[in-house]
C-alpha atoms as a PDB file:
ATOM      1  CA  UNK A   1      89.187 119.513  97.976  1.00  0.00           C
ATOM      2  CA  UNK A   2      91.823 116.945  98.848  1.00  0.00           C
ATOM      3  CA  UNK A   3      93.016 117.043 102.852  1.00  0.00           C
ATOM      4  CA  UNK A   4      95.495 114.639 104.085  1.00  0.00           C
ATOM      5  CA  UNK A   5      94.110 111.388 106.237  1.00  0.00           C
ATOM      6  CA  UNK A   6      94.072 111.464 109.980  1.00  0.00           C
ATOM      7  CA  UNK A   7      94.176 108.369 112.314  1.00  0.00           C
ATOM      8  CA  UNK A   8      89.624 108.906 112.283  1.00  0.00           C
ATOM      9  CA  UNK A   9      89.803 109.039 108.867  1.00  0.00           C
ATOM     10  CA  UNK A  10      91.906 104.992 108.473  1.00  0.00           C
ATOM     11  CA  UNK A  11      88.298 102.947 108.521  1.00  0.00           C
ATOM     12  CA  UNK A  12      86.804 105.237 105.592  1.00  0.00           C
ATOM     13  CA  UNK A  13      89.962 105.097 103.623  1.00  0.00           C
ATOM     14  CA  UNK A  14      90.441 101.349 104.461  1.00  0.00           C
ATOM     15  CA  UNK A  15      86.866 101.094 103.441  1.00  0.00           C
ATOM     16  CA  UNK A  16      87.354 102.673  99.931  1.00  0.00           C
ATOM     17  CA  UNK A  17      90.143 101.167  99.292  1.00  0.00           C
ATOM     18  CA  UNK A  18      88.893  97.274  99.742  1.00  0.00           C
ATOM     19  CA  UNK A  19      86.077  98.743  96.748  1.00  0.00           C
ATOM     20  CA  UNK A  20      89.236  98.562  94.569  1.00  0.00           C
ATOM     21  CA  UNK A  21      91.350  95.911  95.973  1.00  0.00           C
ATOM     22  CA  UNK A  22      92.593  94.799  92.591  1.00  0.00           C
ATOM     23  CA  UNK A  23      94.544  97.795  92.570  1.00  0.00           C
ATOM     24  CA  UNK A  24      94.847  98.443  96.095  1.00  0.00           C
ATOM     25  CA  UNK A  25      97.211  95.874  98.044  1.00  0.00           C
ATOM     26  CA  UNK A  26     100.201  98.358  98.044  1.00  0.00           C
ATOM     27  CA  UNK A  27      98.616 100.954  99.630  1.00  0.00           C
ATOM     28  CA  UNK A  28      96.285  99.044 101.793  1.00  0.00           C
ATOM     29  CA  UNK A  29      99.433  96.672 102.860  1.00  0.00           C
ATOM     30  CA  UNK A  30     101.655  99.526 103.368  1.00  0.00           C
ATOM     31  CA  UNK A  31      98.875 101.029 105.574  1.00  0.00           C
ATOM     32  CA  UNK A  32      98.556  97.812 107.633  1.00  0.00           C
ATOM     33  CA  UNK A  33     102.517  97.056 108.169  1.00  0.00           C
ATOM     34  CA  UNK A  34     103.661 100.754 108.460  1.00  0.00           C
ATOM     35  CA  UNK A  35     100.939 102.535 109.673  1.00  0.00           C
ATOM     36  CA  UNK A  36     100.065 106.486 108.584  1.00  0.00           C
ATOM     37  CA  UNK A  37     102.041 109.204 108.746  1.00  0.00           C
ATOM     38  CA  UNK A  38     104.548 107.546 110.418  1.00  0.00           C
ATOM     39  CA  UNK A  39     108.559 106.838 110.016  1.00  0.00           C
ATOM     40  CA  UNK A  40     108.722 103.831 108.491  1.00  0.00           C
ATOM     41  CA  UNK A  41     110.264 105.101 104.691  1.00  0.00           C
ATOM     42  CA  UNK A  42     107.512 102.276 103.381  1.00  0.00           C
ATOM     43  CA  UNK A  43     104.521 104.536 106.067  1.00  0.00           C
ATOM     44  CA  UNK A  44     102.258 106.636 103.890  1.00  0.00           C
ATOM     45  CA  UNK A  45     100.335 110.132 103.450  1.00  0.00           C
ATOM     46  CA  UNK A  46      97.290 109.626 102.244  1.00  0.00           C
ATOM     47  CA  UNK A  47      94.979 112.952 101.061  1.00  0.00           C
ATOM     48  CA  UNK A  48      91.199 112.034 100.370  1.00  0.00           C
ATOM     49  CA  UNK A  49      88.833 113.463  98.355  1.00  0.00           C
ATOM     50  CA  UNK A  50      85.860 114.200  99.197  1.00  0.00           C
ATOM     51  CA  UNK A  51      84.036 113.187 102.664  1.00  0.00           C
ATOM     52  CA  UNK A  52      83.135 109.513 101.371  1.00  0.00           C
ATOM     53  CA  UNK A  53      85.910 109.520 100.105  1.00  0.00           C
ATOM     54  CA  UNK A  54      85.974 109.583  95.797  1.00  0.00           C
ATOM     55  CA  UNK A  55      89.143 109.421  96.010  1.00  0.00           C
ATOM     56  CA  UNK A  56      92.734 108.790  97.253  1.00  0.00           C
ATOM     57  CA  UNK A  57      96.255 110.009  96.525  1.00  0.00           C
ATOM     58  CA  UNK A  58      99.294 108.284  98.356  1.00  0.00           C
ATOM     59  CA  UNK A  59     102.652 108.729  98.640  1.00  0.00           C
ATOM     60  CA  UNK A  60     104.930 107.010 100.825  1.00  0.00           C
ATOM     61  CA  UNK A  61     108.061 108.152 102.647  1.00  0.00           C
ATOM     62  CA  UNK A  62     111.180 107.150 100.447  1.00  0.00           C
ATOM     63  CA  UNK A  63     108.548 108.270  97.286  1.00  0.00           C
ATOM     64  CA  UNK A  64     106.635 105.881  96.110  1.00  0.00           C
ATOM     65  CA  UNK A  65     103.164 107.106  94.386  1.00  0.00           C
ATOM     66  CA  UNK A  66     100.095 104.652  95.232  1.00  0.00           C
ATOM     67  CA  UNK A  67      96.748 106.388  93.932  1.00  0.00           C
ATOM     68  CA  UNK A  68      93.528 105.192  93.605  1.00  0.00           C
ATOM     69  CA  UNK A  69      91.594 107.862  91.875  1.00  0.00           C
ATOM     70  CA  UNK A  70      89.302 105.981  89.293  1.00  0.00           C
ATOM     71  CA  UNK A  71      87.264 108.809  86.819  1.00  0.00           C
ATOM     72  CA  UNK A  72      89.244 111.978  88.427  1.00  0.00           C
ATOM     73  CA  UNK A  73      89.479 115.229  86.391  1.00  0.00           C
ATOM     74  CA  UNK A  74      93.094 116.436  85.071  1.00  0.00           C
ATOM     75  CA  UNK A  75      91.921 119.149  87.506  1.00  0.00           C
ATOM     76  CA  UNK A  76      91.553 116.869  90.506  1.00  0.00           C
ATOM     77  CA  UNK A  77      95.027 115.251  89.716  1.00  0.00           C
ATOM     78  CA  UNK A  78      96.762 117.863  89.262  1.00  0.00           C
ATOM     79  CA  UNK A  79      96.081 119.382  92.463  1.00  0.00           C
ATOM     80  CA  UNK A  80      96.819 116.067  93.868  1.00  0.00           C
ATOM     81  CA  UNK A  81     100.390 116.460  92.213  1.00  0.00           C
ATOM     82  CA  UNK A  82     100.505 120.112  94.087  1.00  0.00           C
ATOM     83  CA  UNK A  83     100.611 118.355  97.590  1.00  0.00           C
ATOM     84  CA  UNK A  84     103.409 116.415  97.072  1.00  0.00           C
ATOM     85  CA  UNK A  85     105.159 119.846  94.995  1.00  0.00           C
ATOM     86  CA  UNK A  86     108.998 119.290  95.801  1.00  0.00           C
ATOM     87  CA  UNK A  87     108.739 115.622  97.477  1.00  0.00           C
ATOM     88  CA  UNK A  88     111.088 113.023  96.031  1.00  0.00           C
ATOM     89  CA  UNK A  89     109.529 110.968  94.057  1.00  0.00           C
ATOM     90  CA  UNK A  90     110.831 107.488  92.971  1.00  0.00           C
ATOM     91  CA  UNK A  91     108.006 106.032  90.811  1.00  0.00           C
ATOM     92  CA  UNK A  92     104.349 105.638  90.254  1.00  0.00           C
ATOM     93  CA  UNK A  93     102.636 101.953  90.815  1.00  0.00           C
ATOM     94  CA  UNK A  94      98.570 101.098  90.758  1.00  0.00           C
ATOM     95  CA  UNK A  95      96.160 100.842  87.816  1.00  0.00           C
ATOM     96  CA  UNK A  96      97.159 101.268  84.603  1.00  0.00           C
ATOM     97  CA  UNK A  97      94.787 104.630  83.422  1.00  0.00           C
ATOM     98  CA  UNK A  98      95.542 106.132  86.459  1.00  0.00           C
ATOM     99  CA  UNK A  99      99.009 106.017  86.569  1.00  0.00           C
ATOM    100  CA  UNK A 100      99.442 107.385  82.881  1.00  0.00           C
ATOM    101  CA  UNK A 101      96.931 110.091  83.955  1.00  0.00           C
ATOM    102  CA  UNK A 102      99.295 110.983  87.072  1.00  0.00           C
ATOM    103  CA  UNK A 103     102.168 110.719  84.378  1.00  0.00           C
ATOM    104  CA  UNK A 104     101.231 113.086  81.749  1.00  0.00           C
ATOM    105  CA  UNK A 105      99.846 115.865  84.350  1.00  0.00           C
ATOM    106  CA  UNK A 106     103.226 115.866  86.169  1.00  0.00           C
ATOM    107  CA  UNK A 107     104.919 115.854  82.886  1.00  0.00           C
ATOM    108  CA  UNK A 108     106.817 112.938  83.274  1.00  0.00           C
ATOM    109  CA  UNK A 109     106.335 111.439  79.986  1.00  0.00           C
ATOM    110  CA  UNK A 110     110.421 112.131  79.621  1.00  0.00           C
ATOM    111  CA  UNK A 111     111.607 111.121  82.733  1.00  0.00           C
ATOM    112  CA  UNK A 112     114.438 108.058  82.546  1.00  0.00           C
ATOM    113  CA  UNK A 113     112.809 104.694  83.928  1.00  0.00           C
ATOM    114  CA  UNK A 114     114.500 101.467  84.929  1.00  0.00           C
ATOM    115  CA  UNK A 115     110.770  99.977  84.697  1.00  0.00           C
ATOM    116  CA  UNK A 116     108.096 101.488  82.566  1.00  0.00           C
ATOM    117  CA  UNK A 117     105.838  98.521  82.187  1.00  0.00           C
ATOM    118  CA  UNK A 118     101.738  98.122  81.678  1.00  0.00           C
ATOM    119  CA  UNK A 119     101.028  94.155  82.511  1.00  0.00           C
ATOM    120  CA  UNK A 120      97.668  92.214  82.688  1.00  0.00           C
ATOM    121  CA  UNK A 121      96.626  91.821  86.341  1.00  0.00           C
ATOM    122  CA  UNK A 122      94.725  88.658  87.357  1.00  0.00           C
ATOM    123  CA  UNK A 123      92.411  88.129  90.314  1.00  0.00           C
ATOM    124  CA  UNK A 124      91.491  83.897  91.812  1.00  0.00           C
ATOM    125  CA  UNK A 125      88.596  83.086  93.966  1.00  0.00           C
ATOM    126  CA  UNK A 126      90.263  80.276  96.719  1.00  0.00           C
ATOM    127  CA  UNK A 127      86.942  78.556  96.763  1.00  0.00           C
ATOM    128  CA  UNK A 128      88.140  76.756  93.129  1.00  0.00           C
ATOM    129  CA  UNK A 129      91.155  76.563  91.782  1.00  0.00           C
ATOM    130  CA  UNK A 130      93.595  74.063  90.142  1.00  0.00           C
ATOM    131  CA  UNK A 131      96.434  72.059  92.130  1.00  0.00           C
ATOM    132  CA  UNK A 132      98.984  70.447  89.391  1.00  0.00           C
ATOM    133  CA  UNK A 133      99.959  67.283  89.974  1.00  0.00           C
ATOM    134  CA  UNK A 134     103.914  66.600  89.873  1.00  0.00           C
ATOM    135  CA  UNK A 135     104.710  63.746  92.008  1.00  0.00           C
ATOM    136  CA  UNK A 136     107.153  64.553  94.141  1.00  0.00           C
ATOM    137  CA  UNK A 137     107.120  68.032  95.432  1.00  0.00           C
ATOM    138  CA  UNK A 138     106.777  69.697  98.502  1.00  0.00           C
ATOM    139  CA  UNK A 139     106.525  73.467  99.845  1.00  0.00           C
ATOM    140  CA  UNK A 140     109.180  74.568 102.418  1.00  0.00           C
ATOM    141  CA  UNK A 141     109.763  77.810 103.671  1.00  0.00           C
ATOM    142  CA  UNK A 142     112.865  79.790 103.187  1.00  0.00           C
ATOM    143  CA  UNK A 143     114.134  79.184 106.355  1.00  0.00           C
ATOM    144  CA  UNK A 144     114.477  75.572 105.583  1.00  0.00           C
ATOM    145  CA  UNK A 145     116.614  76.184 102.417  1.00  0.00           C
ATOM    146  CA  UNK A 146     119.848  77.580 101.771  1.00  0.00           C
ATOM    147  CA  UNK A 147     120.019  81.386 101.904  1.00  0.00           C
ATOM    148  CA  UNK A 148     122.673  81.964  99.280  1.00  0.00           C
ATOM    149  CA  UNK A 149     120.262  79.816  96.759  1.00  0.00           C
ATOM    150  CA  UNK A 150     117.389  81.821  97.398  1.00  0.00           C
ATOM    151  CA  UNK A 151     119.068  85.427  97.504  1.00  0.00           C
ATOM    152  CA  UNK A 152     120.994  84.564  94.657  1.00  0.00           C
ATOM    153  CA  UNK A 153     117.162  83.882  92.533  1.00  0.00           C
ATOM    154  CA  UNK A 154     116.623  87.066  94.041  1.00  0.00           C
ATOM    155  CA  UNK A 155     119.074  88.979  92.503  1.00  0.00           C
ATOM    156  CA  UNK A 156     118.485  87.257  89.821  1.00  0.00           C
ATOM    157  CA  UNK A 157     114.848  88.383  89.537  1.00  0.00           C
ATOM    158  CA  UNK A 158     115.970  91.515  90.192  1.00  0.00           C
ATOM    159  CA  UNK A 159     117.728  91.871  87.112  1.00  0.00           C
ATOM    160  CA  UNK A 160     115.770  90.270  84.981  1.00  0.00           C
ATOM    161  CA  UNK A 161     111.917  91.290  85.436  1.00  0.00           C
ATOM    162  CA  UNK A 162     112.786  94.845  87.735  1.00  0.00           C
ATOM    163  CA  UNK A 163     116.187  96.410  85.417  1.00  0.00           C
ATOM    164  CA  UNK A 164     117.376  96.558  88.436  1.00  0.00           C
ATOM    165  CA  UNK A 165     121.277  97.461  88.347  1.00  0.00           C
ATOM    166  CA  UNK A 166     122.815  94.032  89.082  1.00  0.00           C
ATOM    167  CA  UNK A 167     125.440  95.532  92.085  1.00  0.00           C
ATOM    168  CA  UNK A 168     122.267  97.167  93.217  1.00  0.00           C
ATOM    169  CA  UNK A 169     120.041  93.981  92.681  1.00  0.00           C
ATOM    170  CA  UNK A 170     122.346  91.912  95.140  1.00  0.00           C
ATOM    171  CA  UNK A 171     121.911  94.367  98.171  1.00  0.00           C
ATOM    172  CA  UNK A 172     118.273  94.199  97.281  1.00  0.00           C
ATOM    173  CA  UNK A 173     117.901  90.769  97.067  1.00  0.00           C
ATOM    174  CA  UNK A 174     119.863  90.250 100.656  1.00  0.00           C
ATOM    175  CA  UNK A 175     117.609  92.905 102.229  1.00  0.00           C
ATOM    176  CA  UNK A 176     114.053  91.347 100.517  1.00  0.00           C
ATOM    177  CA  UNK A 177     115.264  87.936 101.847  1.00  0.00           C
ATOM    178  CA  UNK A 178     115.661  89.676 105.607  1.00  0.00           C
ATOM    179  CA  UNK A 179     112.244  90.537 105.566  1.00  0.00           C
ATOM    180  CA  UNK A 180     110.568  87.428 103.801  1.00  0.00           C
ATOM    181  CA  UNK A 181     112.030  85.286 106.612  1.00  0.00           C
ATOM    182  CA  UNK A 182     110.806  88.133 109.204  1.00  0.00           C
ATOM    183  CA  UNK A 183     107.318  87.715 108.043  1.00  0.00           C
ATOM    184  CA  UNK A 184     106.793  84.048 106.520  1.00  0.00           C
ATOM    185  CA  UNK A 185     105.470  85.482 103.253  1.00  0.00           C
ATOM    186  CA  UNK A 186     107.502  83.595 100.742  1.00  0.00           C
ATOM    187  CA  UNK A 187     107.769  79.546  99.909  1.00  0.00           C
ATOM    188  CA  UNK A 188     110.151  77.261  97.631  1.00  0.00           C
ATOM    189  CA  UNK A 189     109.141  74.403  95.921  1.00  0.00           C
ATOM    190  CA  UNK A 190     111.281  71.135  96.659  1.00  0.00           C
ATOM    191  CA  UNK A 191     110.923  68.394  93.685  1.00  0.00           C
ATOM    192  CA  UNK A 192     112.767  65.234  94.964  1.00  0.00           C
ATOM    193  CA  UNK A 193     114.831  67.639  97.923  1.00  0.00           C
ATOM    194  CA  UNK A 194     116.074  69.611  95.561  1.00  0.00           C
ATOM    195  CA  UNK A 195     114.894  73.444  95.168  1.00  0.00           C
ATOM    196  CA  UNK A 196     113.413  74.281  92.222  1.00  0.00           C
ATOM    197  CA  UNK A 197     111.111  77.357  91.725  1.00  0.00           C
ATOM    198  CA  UNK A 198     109.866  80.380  94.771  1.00  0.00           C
ATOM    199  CA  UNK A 199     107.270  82.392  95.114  1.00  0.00           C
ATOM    200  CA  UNK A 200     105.655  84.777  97.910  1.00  0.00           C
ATOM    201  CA  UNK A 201     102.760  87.237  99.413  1.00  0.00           C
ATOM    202  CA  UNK A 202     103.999  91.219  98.208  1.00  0.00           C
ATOM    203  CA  UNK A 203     101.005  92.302 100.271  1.00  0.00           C
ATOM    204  CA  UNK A 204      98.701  90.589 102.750  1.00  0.00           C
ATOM    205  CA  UNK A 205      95.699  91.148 104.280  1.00  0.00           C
ATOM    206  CA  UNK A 206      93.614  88.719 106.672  1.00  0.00           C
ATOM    207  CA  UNK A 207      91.479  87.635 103.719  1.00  0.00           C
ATOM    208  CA  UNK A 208      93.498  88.818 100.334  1.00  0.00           C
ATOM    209  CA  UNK A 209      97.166  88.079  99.134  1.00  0.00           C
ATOM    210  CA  UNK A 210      98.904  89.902  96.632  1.00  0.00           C
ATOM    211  CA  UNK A 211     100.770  87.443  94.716  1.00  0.00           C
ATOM    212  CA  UNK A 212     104.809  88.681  93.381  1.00  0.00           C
ATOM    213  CA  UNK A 213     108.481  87.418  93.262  1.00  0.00           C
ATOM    214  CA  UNK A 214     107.361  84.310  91.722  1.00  0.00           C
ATOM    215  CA  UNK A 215     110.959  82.965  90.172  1.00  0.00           C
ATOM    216  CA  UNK A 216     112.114  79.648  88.357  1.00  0.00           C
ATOM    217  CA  UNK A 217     115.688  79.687  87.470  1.00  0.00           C
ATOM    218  CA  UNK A 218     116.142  79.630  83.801  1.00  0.00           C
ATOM    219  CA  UNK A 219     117.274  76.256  83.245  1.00  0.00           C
ATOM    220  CA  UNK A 220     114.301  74.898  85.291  1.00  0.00           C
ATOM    221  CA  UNK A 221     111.588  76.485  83.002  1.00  0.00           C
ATOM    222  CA  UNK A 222     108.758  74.851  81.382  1.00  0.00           C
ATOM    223  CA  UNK A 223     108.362  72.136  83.619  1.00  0.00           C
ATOM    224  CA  UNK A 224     105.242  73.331  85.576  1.00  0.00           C
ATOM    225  CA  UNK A 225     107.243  74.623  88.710  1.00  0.00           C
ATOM    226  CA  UNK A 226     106.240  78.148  89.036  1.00  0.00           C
ATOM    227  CA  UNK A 227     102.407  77.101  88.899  1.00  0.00           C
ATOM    228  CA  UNK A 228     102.633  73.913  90.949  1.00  0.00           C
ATOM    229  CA  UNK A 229     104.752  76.910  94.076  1.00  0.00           C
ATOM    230  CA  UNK A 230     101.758  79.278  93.629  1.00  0.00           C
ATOM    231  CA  UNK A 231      99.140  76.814  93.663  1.00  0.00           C
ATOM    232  CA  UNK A 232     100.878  75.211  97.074  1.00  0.00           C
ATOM    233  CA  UNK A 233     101.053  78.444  98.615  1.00  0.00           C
ATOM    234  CA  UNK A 234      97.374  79.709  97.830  1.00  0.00           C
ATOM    235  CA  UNK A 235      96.295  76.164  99.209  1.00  0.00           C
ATOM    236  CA  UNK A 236      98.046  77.009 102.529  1.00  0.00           C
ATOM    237  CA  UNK A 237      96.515  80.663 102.433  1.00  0.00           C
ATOM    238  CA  UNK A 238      93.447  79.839 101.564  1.00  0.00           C
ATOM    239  CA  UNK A 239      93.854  76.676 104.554  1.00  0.00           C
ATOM    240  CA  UNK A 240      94.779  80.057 106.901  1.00  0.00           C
ATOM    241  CA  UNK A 241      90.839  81.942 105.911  1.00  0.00           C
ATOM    242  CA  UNK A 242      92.383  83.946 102.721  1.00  0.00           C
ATOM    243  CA  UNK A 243      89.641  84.339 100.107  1.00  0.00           C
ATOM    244  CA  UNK A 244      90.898  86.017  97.457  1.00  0.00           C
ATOM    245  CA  UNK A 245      94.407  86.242  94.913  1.00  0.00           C
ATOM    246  CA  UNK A 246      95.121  88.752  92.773  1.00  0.00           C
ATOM    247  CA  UNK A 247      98.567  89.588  90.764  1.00  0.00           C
ATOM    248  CA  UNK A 248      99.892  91.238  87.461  1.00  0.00           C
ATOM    249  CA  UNK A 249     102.114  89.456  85.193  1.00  0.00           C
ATOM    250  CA  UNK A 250     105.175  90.215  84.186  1.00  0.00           C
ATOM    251  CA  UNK A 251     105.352  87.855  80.659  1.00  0.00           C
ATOM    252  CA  UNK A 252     103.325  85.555  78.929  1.00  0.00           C
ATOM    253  CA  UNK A 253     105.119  82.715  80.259  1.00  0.00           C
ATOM    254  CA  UNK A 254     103.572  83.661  83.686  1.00  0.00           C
ATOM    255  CA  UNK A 255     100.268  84.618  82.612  1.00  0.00           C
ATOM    256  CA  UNK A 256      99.869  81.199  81.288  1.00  0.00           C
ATOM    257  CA  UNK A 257     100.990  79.827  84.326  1.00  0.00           C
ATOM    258  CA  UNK A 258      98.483  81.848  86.502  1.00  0.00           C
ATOM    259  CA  UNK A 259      95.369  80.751  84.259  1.00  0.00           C
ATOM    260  CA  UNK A 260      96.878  77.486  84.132  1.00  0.00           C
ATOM    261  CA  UNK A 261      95.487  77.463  87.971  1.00  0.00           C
ATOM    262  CA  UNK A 262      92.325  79.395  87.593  1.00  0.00           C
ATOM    263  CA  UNK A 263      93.349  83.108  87.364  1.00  0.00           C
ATOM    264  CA  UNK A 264      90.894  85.085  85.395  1.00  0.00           C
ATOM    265  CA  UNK A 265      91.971  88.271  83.717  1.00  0.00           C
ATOM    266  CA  UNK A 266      91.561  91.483  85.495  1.00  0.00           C
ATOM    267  CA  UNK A 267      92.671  94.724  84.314  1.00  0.00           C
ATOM    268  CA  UNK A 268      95.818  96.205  83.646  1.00  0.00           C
ATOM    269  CA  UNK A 269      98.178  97.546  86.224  1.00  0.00           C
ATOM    270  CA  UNK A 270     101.399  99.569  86.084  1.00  0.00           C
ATOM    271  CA  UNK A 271     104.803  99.753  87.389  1.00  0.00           C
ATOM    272  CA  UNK A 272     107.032 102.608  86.573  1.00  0.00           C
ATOM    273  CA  UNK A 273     109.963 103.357  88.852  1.00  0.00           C
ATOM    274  CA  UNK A 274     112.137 106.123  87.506  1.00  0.00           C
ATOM    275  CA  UNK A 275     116.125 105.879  87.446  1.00  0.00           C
ATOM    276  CA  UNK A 276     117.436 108.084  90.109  1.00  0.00           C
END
């Protein structure tokens, strides 16, 4: 039977979820930053199954789904999907099988999506990897470039890889930038001064980063930027006692960059975040 987490109950779910961190960094990040059961709209419920736990089903505040329920019966989900009976619910994200499992047992095969997307994940050791080689570059943080370049990328990311609504994207993007700069997580790549590609942690832990945002500006593509800012940043992380990348891809042109650097192929892990 599932029964919703308790503040004894953080070190066993912790514990399961690190078995699956490929898939886990949302929930586990969200858990570290926000805390359960608490106010934070990003804080989570979590309802284990079992005592080990098998297991877990979360959902946070504003109504995000984050599962991690590998080889659970139709049965099992669906009385997962009874708990949260009547919660708002703004989208499904974690492992691909999963998250089509959750879909089709809710029944919301039909349900308008401004992102419905299954993409490759990727996972790096930080013991090996590849640094490119462009002379010239640096990594600075956002604080040392201009905000209205960065936010603007943002937005621009926004729109592009997320469908996000482009008057909605640039609220987004000025709120994500807020919090970047609160926590440090996110790094542009200067080539001769000049800004040219960003990228950033989506989820941290003390010895795992959750690569996402990564974002070269169109006319800037194809020129080993995006790599050369991911491959800086792991250096520092890894510099900091981080062990261990992992990401998903959101086109080909970024999956090749990722392997480029020593990314191995990983699974498949899906983002679907229905239009409200």
């Amino acid at each position: 039977m599932w029964r919703l987490a308790q503040r004894q109950d953080i070190s066993a779910l912790q514990k399961f979820l690190y078995c699956h961190i490929q898939s886990s960094m949302f929930p586990l990040g969200n858990l570290q930053d926000y805390g359960l059961n608490g106010p934070h709209p990003r804080s989570m419920n979590f309802w284990l199954l079992g005592d080990t736990p098998r297991g877990t089903f979360g959902i946070t505040n504003e109504g995000m789904i984050l599962p991690q329920c590998p080889d659970l019966s139709d049965v099992e989900i669906a009385a997962a999907l009874d708990l949260i009976h009547g919660r708002k619910v703004i989208g499904v994200v974690g492992e691909t099988a999963q998250v089509r499992q959750i879909i089709h047992n809710a029944g919301w095969q039909g349900r308008p999506t401004i992102l419905n997307r299954d993409e490759p994940a990727f996972a790096l050791d930080l013991s090996a990897f590849a640094l490119p080689e462009i002379p010239g570059v640096k990594l600075a943080s956002l604080g040392e470039v201009d905000r209205d370049l960065v936010t603007g990328w943002r937005r621009a990311y926004h729109v592009e890889c997320l469908g996000t609504d482009p008057t909605q994207a640039a609220t987004q993007a000025e709120q994500d930038i807020d919090r970047y700069l609160e926590r440090d997580s996110h790094r542009v790549l200067l080539h001769n001064g000049q800004p040219v590609a960003m990228t950033g942690f989506n989820a941290a832990l003390p010895d795992v980063v959750q690569i996402g945002g990564v974002y070269t500006p169109p006319d800037l593509r194809r020129r080993g930027y995006a790599r050369t800012v991911l491959a800086l940043h792991l250096s520092e992380a890894h510099a900091a006692g981080v062990s261990r990348a992992v990401l998903f891809a959101a086109s080909n042109a970024a999956a090749r960059a990722y392997i480029a650097i020593g990314f191995a192929p990983a699974g498949t892990f899906s983002l679907v975040l229905f239009n409200e």
